[in-house]
Protein backbone atom coordinates (compact mmCIF):
# COMPACT_ATOMS: atom_id res chain seq x y z
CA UNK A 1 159.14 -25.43 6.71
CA UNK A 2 161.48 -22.75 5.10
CA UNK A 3 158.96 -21.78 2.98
CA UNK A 4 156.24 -21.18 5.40
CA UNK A 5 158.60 -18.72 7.28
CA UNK A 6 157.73 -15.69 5.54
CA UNK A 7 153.90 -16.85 5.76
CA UNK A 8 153.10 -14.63 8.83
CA UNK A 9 154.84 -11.48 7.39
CA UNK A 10 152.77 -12.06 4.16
CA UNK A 11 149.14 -11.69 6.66
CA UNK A 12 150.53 -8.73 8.60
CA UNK A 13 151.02 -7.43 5.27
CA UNK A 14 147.87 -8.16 3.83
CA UNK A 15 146.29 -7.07 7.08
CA UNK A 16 147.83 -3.85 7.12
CA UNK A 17 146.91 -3.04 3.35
CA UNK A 18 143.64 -3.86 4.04
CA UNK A 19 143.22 -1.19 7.17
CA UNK A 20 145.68 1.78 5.64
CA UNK A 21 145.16 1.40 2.02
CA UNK A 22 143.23 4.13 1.08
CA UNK A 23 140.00 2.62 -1.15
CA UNK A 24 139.98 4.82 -4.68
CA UNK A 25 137.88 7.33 -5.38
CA UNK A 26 136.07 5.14 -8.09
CA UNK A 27 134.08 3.88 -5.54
CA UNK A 28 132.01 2.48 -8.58
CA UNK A 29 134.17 1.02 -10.63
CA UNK A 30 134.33 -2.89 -9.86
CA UNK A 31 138.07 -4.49 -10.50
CA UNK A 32 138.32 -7.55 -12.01
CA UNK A 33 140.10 -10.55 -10.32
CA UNK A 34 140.59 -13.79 -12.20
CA UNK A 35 140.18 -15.86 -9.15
CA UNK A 36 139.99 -19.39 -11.12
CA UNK A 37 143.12 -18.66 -12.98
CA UNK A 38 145.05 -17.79 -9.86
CA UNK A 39 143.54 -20.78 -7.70
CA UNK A 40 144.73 -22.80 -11.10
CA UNK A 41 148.61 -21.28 -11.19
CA UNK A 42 149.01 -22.03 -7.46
CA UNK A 43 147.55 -25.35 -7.86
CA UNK A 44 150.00 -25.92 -10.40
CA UNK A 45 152.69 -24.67 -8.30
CA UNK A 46 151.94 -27.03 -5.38
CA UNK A 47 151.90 -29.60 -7.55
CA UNK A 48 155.61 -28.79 -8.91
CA UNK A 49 156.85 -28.55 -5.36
CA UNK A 50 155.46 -31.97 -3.99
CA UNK A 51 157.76 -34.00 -5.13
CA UNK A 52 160.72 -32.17 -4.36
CA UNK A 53 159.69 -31.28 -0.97
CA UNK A 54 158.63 -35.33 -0.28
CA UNK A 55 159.75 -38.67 -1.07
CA UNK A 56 157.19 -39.44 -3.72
CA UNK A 57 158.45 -42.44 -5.68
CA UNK A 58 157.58 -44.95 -8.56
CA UNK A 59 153.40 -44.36 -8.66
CA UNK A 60 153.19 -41.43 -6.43
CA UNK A 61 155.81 -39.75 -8.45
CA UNK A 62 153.94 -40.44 -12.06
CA UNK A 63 150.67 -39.66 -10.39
CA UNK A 64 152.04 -36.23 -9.21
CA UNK A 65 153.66 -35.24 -12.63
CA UNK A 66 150.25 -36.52 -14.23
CA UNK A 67 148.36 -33.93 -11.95
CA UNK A 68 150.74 -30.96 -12.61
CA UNK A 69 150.41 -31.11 -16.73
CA UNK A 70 147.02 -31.92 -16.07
CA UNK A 71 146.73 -28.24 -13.99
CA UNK A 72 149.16 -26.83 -16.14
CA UNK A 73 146.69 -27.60 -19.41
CA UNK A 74 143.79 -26.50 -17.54
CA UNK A 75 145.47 -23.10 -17.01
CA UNK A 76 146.37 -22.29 -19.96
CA UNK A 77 142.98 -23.07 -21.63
CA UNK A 78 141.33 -21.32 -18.84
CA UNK A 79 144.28 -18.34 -19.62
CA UNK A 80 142.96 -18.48 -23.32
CA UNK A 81 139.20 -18.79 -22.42
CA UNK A 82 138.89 -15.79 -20.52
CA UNK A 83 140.35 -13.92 -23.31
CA UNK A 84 138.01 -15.10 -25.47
CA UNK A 85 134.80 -14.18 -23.60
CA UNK A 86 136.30 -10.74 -23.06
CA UNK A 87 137.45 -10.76 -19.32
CA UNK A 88 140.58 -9.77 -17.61
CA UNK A 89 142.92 -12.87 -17.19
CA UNK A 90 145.61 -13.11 -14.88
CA UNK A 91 148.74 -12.33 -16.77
CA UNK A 92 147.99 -9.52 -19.64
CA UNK A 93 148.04 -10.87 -22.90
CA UNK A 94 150.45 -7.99 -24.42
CA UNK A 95 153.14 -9.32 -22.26
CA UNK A 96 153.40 -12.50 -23.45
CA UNK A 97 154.13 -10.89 -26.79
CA UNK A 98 157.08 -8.87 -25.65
CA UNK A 99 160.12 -11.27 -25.90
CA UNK A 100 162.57 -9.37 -24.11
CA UNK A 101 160.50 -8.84 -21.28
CA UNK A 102 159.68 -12.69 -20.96
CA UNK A 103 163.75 -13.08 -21.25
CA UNK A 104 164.26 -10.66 -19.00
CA UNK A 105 161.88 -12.10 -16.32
CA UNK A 106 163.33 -15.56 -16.39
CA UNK A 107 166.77 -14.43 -16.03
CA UNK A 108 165.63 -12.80 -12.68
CA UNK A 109 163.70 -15.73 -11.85
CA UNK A 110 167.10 -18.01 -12.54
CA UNK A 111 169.46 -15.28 -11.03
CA UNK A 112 167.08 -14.70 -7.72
CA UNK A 113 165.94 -18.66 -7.41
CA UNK A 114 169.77 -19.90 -7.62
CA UNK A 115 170.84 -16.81 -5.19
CA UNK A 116 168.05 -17.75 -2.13
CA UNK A 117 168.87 -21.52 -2.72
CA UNK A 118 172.74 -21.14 -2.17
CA UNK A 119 172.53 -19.31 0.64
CA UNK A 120 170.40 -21.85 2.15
CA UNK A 121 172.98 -24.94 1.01
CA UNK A 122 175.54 -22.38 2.56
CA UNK A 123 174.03 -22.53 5.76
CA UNK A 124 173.11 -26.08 6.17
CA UNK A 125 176.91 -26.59 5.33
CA UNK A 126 178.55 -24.44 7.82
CA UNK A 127 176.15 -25.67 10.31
CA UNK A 128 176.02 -29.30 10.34
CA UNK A 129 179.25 -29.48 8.24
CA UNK A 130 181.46 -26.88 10.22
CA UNK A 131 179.96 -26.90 13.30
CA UNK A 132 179.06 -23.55 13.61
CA UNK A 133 176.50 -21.80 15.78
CA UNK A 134 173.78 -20.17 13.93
CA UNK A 135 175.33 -16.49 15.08
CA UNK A 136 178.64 -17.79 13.57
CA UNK A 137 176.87 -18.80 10.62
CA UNK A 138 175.03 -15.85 10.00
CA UNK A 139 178.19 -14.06 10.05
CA UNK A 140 179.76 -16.15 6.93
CA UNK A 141 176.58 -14.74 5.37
CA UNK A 142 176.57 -11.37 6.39
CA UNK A 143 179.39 -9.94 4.00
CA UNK A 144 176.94 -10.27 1.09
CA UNK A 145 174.47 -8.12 3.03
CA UNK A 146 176.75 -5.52 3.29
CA UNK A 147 178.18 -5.74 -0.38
CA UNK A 148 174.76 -5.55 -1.78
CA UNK A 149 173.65 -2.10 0.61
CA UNK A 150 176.69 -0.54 -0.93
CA UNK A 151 176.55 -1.71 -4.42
CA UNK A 152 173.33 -1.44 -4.43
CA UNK A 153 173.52 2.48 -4.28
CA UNK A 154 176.19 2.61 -7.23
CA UNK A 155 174.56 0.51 -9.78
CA UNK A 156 172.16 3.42 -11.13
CA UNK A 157 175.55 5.51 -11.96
CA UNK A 158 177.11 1.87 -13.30
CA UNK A 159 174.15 1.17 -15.71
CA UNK A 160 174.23 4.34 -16.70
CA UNK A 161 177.59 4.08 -18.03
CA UNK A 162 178.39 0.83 -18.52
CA UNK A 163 174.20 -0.22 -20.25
CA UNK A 164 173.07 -4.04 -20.33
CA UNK A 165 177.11 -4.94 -20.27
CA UNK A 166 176.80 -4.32 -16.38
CA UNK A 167 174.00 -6.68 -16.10
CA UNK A 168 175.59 -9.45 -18.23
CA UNK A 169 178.84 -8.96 -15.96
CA UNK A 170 177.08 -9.40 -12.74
CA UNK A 171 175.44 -12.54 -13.57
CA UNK A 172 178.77 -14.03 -14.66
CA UNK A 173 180.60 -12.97 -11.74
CA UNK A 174 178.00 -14.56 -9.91
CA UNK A 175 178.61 -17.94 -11.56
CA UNK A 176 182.21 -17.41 -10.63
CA UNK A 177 181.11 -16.98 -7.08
CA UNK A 178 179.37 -20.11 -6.81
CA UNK A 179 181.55 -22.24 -8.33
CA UNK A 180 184.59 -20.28 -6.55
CA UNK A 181 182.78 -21.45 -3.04
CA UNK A 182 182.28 -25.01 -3.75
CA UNK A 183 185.89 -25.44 -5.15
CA UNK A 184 186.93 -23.83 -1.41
CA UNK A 185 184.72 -26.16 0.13
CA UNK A 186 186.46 -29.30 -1.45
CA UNK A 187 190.28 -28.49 -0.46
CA UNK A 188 190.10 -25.53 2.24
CA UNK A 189 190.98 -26.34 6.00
CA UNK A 190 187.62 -26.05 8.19
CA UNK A 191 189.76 -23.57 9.97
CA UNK A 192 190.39 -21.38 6.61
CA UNK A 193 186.89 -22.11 4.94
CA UNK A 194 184.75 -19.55 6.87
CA UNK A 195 186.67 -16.86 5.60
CA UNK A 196 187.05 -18.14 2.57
CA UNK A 197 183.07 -18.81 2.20
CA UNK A 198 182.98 -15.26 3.46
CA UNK A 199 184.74 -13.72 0.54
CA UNK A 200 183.08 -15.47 -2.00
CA UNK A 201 179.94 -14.26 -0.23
CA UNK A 202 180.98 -10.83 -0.25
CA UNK A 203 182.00 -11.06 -4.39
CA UNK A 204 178.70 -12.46 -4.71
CA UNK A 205 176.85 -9.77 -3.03
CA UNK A 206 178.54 -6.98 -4.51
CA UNK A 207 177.32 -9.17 -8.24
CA UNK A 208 174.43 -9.02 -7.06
CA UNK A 209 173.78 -5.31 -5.76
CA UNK A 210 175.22 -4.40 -8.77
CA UNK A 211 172.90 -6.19 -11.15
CA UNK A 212 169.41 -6.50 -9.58
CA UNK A 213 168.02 -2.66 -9.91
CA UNK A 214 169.09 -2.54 -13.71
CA UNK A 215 167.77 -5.94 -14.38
CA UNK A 216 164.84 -5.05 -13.22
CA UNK A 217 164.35 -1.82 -14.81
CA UNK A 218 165.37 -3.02 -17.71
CA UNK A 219 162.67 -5.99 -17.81
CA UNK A 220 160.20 -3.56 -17.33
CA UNK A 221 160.98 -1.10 -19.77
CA UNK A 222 160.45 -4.03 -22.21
CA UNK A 223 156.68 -3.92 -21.15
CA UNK A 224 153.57 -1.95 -22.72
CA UNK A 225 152.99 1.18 -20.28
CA UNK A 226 149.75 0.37 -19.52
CA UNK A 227 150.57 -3.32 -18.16
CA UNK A 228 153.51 -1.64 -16.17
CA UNK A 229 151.71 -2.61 -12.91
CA UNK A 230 150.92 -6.37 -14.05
CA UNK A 231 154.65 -6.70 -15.29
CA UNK A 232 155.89 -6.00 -11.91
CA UNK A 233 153.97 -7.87 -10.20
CA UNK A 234 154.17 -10.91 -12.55
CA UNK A 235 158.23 -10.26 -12.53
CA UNK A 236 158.25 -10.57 -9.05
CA UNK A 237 155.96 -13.50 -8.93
CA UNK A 238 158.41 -15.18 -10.94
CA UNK A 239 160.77 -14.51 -8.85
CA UNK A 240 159.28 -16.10 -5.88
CA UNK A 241 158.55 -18.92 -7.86
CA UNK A 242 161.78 -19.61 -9.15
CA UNK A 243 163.07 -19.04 -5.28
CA UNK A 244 161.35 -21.91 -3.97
CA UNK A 245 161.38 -24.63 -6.85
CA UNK A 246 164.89 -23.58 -6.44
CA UNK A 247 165.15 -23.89 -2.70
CA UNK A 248 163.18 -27.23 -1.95
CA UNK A 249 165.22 -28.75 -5.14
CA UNK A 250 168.47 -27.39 -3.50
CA UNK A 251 167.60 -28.47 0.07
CA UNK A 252 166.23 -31.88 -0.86
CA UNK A 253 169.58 -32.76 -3.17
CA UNK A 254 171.39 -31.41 -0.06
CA UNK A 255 169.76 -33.23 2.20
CA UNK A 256 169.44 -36.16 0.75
CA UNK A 257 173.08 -36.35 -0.01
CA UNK A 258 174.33 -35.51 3.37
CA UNK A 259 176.11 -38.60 5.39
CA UNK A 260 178.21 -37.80 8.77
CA UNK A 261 181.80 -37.44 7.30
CA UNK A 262 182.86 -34.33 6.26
CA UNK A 263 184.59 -35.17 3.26
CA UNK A 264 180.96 -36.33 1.97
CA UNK A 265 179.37 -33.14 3.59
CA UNK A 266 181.65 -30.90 1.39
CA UNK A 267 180.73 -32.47 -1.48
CA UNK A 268 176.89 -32.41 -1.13
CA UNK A 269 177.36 -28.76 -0.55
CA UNK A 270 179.68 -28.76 -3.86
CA UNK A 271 176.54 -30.51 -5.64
CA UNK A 272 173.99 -27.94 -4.30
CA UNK A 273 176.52 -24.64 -5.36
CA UNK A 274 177.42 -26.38 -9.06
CA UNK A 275 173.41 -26.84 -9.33
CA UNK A 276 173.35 -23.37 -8.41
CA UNK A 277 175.54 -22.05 -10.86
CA UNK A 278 173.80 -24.21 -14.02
CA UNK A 279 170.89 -22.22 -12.67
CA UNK A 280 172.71 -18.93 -13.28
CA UNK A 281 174.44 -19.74 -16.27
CA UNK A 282 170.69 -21.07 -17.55
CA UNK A 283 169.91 -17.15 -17.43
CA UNK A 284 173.05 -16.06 -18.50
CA UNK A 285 173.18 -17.70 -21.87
CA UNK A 286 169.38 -16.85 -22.24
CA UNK A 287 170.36 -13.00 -22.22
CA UNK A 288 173.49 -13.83 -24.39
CA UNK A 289 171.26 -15.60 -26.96
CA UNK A 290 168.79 -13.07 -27.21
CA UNK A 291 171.32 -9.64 -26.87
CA UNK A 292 171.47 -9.11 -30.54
CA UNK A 293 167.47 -8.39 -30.01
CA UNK A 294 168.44 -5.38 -27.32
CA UNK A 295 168.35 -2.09 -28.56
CA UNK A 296 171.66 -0.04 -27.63
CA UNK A 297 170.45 3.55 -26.15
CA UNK A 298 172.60 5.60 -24.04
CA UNK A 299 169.64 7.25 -22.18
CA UNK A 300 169.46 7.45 -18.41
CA UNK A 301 167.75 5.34 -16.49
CA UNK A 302 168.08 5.81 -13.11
CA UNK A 303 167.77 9.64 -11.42
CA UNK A 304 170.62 10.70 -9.15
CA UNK A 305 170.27 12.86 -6.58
């Protein structure tokens, strides 16, 4: 159900863009839409989220897994088929040649999947382990709101002087975040741990302001100008993706480890944080692997006003 929130936002959107948009002026021109190679990838997708989202076992399970490398064969041949015959397939072929922009897009996809999945574990914990309301809950959570708005609007100057070192600094001080909460979790008082969850939340967000505007600029400088459109939209894709494989993963080990005592309730949330982290540090020690491979450049990349 989590991930069917944001479904009605997503029609009002498309709604909207399809009443304001203006149309083009090539009112000729006809654009090319790999419909079978889309309806493939989010048949794939499904497929990767069943079982974490249900209690598929022994048959069902192998069945399921079957069915997803299955889909996932079928797209790529269909991927490879359509650049055969000439057409327009749904990820640009150019990008999948650009290593640092692949890298770069799966360490947002770890960094952003791992981020929306520990704030979820967060909240089941403080709610049905702490007792809190969901007002009282949403303010453990709202320090990293307010870290990220102001962090947010200093990372241009911070990439600018401290490069991909920023970027590489966020993500690890994420990692310590994570871990730095579910450590709290294990030994803190419930009186004490709100506060304490609410400092690690506001280290986190401040991470995370910091990071996400030069990460992303920096994936996408990686890209061939012309596929600067498809990049972004395949970079946040990913993103998305990773969010919720990441959340129904996190929520179903959360939930599935989650008896009535608290003691057992702080340690589920300890699992779902430490998964969490592996998730970041996945990402992290991709970019580490591959930063003899960036080139060094002073220039600026982000305008100031």
């Amino acid at each position: 159900m989590v991930l069917v929130l944001g479904a009605p936002f997503g029609a009002a959107t498309a709604a909207l863009a399809a009443r304001c948009l203006p149309s083009g002026t090539a009112r000729n021109a006809r654009a090319e839409v790999d419909v079978r190679g889309a309806l493939l990838f989010a048949a794939t997708t499904l497929a990767v989220l069943l079982p974490l989202v249900t209690s598929l076992r022994g048959a069902g399970l192998a069945y399921c897994a079957a069915t997803t490398g299955v889909l996932a064969v079928l797209t790529v041949l269909h991927h490879r088929r359509t650049i055969r015959i000439g057409g327009v397939p749904l990820i640009a072929p150019a990008l999948l040649h650009r290593a640092l922009y692949l890298v770069g897009a799966a360490v947002a996809a770890t960094q952003f999947g791992a981020q929306m999945a520990a704030s979820l574990a967060l909240t089941m914990f403080v709610q049905d382990g702490l007792g809190l309301s969901a007002m009282s809950a949403a303010a453990v959570l709202l320090p990293m709101s307010l870290a990220m708005v102001v962090t947010s609007g200093l990372a241009g100057r911070a990439a600018d002087r401290f490069g991909p070192r920023l970027v590489t600094a966020g993500i690890t001080l994420s990692v310590c975040c994570l871990l730095g909460a579910g450590a709290a979790a294990q030994h803190a008082s419930p009186r004490v741990l709100p506060f304490l969850l609410g400092g690690a939340q506001l280290a986190l967000g401040a991470a995370v302001g910091l990071l996400t505007a030069p990460l992303q600029a920096e994936v996408l400088r990686h890209a061939p100008p012309r596929t600067a459109g498809v990049a972004g939209g395949i970079l946040q894709m990913g993103q998305r993706l990773a969010a919720a494989v990441s959340v129904a993963a996190i929520s179903g080990l959360d939930l599935n480890d989650r008896p009535r005592a608290l003691a057992e309730l702080r340690l589920a949330y300890g699992h779902a944080v430490v998964a969490c982290a592996c998730i970041t540090s996945l990402g992290l020690t991709l970019r580490l692997a591959t930063h003899h491979l960036r080139p060094q450049t002073n220039q600026r990349h982000f305008p100031h006003p």
